[in-house]
N, C-alpha and C. Protein backbone atom coordinates (compact mmCIF):
# COMPACT_ATOMS: atom_id res chain seq x y z
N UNK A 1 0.83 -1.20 0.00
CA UNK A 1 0.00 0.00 0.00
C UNK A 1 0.86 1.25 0.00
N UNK A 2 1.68 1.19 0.65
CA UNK A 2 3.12 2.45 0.86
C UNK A 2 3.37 2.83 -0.64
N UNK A 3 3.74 1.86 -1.51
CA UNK A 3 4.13 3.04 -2.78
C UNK A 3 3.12 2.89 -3.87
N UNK A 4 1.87 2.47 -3.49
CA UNK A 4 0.67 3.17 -4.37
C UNK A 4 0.54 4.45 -3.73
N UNK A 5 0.63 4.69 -2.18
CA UNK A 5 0.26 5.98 -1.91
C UNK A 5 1.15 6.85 -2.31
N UNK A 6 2.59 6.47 -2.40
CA UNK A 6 3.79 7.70 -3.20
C UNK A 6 3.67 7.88 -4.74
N UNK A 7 2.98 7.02 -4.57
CA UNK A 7 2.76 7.15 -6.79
C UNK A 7 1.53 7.77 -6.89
N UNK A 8 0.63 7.92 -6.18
CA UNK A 8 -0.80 8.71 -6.15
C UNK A 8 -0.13 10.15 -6.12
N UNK A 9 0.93 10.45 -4.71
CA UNK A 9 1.55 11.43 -4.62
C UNK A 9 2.27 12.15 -5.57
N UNK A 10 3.29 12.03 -6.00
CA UNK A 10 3.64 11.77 -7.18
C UNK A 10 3.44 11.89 -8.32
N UNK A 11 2.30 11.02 -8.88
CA UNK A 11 1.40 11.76 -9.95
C UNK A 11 0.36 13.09 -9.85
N UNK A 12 0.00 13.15 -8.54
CA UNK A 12 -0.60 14.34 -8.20
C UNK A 12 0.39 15.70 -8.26
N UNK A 13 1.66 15.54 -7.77
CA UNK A 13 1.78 16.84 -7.98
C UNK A 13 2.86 17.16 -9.26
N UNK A 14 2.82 16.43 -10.16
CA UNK A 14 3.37 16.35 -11.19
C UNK A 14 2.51 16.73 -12.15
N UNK A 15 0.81 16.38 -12.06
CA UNK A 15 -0.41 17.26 -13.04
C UNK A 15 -0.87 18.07 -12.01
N UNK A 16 -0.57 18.66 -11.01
CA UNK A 16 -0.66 20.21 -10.72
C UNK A 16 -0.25 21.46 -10.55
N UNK A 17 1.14 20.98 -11.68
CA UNK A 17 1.80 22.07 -12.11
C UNK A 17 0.74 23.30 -13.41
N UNK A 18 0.42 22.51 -14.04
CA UNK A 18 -0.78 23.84 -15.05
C UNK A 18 -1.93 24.31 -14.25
N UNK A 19 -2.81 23.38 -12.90
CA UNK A 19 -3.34 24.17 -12.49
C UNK A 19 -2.60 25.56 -11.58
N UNK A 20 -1.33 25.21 -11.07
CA UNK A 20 -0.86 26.56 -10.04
C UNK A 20 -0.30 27.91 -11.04
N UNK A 21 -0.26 27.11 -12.52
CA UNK A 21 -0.07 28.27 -13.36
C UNK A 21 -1.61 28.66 -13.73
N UNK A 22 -2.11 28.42 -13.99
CA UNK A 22 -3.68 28.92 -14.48
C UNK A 22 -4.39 29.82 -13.32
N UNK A 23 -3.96 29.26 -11.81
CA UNK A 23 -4.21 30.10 -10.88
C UNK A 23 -3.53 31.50 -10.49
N UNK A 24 -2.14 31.20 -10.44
CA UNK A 24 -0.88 32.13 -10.63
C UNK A 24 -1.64 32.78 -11.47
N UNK A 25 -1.67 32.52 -13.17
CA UNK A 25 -2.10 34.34 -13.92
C UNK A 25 -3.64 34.51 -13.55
N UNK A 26 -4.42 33.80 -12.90
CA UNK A 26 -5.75 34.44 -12.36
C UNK A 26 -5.77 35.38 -11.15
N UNK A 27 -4.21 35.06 -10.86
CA UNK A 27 -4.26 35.94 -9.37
C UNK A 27 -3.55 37.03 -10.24
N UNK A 28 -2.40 36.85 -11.05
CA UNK A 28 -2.21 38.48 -11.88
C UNK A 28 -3.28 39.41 -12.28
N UNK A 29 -4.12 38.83 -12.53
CA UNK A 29 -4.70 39.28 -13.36
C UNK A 29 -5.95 39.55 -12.54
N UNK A 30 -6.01 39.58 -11.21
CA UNK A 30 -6.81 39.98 -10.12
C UNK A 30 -5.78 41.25 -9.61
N UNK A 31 -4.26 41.25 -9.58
CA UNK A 31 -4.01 42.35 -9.20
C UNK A 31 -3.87 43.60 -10.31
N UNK A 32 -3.92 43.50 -11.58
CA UNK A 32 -3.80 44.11 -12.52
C UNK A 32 -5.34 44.62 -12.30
N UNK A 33 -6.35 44.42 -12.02
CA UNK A 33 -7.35 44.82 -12.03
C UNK A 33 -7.94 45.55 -11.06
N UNK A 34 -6.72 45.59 -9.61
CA UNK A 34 -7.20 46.63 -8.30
C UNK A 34 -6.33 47.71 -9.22
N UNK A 35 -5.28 47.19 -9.61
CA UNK A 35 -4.55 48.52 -10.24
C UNK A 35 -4.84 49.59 -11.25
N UNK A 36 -5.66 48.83 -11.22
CA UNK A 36 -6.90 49.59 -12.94
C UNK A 36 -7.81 50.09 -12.31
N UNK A 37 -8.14 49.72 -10.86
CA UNK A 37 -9.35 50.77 -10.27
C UNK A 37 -10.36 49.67 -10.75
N UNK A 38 -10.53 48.64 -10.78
CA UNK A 38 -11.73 48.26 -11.84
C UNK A 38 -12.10 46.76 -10.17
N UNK A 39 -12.64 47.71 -9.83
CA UNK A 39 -13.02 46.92 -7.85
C UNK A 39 -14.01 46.21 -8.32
N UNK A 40 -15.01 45.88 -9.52
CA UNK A 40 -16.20 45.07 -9.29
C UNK A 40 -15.63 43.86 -9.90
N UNK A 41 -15.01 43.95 -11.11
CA UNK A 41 -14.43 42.62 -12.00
C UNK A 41 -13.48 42.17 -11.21
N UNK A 42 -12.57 42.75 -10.14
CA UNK A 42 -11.69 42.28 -9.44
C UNK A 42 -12.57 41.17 -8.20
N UNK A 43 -13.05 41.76 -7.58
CA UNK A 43 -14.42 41.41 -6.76
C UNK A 43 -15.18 40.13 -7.31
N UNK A 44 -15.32 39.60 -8.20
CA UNK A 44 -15.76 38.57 -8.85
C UNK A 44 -15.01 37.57 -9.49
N UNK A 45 -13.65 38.35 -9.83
CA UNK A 45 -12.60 36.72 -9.79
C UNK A 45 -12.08 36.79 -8.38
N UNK A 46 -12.07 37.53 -7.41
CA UNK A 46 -11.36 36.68 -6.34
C UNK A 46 -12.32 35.93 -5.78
N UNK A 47 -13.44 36.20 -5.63
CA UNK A 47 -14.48 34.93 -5.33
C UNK A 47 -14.45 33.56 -6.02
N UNK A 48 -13.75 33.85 -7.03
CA UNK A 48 -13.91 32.68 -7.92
C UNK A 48 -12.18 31.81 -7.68
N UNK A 49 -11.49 33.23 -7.21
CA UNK A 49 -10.00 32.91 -6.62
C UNK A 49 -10.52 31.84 -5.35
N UNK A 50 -11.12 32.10 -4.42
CA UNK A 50 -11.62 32.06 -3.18
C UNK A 50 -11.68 30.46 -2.77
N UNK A 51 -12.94 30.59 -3.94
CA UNK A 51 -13.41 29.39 -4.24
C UNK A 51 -13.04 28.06 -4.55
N UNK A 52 -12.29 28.28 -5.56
CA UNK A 52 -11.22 27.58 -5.81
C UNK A 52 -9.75 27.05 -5.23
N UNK A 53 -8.83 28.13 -4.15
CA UNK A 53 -8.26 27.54 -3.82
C UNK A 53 -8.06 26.03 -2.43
N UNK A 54 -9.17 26.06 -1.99
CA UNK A 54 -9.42 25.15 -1.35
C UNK A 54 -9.38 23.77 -1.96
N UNK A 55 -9.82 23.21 -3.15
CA UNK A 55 -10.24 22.29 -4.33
C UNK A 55 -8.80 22.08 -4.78
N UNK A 56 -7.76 22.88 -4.56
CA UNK A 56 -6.84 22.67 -5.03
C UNK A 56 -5.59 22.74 -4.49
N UNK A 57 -5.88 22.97 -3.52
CA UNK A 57 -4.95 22.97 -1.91
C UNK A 57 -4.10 23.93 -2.10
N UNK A 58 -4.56 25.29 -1.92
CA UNK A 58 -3.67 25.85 -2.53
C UNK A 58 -4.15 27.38 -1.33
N UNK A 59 -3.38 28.50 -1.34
CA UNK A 59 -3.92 29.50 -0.57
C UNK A 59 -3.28 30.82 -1.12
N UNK A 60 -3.80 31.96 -0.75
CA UNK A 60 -3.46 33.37 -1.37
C UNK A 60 -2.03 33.47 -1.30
N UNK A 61 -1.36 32.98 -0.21
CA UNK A 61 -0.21 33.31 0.14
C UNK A 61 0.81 32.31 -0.75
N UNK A 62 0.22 31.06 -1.44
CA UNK A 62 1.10 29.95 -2.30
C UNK A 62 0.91 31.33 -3.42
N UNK A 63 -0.39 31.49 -4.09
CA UNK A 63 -0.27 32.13 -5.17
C UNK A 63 0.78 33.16 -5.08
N UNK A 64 0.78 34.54 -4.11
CA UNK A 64 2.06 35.73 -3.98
C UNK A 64 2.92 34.51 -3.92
N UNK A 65 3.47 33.86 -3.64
CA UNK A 65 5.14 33.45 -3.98
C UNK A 65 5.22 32.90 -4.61
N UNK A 66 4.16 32.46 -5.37
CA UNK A 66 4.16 32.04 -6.77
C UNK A 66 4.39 32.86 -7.82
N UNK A 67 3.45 33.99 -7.49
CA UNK A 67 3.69 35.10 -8.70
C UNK A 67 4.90 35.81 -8.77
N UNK A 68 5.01 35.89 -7.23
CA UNK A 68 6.44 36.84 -7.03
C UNK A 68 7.70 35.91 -7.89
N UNK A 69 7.77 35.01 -7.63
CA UNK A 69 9.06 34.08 -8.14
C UNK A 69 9.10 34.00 -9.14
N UNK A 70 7.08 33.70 -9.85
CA UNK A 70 7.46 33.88 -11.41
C UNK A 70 7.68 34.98 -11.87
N UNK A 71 7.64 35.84 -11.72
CA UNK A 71 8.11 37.78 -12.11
C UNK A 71 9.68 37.56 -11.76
N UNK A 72 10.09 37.10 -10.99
CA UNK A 72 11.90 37.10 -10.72
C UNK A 72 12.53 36.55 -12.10
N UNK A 73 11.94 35.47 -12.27
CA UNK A 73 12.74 34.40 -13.24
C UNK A 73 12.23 34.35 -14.56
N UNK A 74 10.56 34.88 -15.29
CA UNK A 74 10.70 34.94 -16.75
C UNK A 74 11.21 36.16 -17.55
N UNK A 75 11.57 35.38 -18.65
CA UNK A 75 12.05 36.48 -19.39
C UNK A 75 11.17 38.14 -19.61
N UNK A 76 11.22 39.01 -19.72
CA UNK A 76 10.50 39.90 -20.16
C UNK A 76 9.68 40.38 -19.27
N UNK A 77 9.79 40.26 -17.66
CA UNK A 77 9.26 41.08 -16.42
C UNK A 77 10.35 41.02 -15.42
């Protein structure tokens, strides 16, 4: 039972690399939108931010050092 549960592991966080990117630019793109002044469309993806990171084990504070790190290291920001 021990290394079905490390291979469950394993494969899990090996296909949840595109969701922490899909979340990552949903959270950009939640702060690009306080920055725009634009408080109602912002207001309605973080609910949807909200919502979601629970489902995906994930929390506001994974996303900032997510985003932050990805802004350090791609090309062209």
């Amino acid at each position: 039972m021990g290394c079905f549960e490390m291979s469950r592991h394993t494969r899990r966080m090996t296909n949840s690399t595109p969701t922490i990117l899909i979340w990552v630019n949903q959270y950009k793109k939640y702060q690009q939108l306080i920055e725009q002044g634009l408080t109602d469309e912002a207001s309605v993806l973080k609910t949807e931010i909200d919502e979601a990171l629970p489902l995906i084990d994930l929390t506001w504070k994974d996303l900032e050092q997510a985003a932050s790190d990805g802004s350090n290291s791609l090309p062209g920001n």
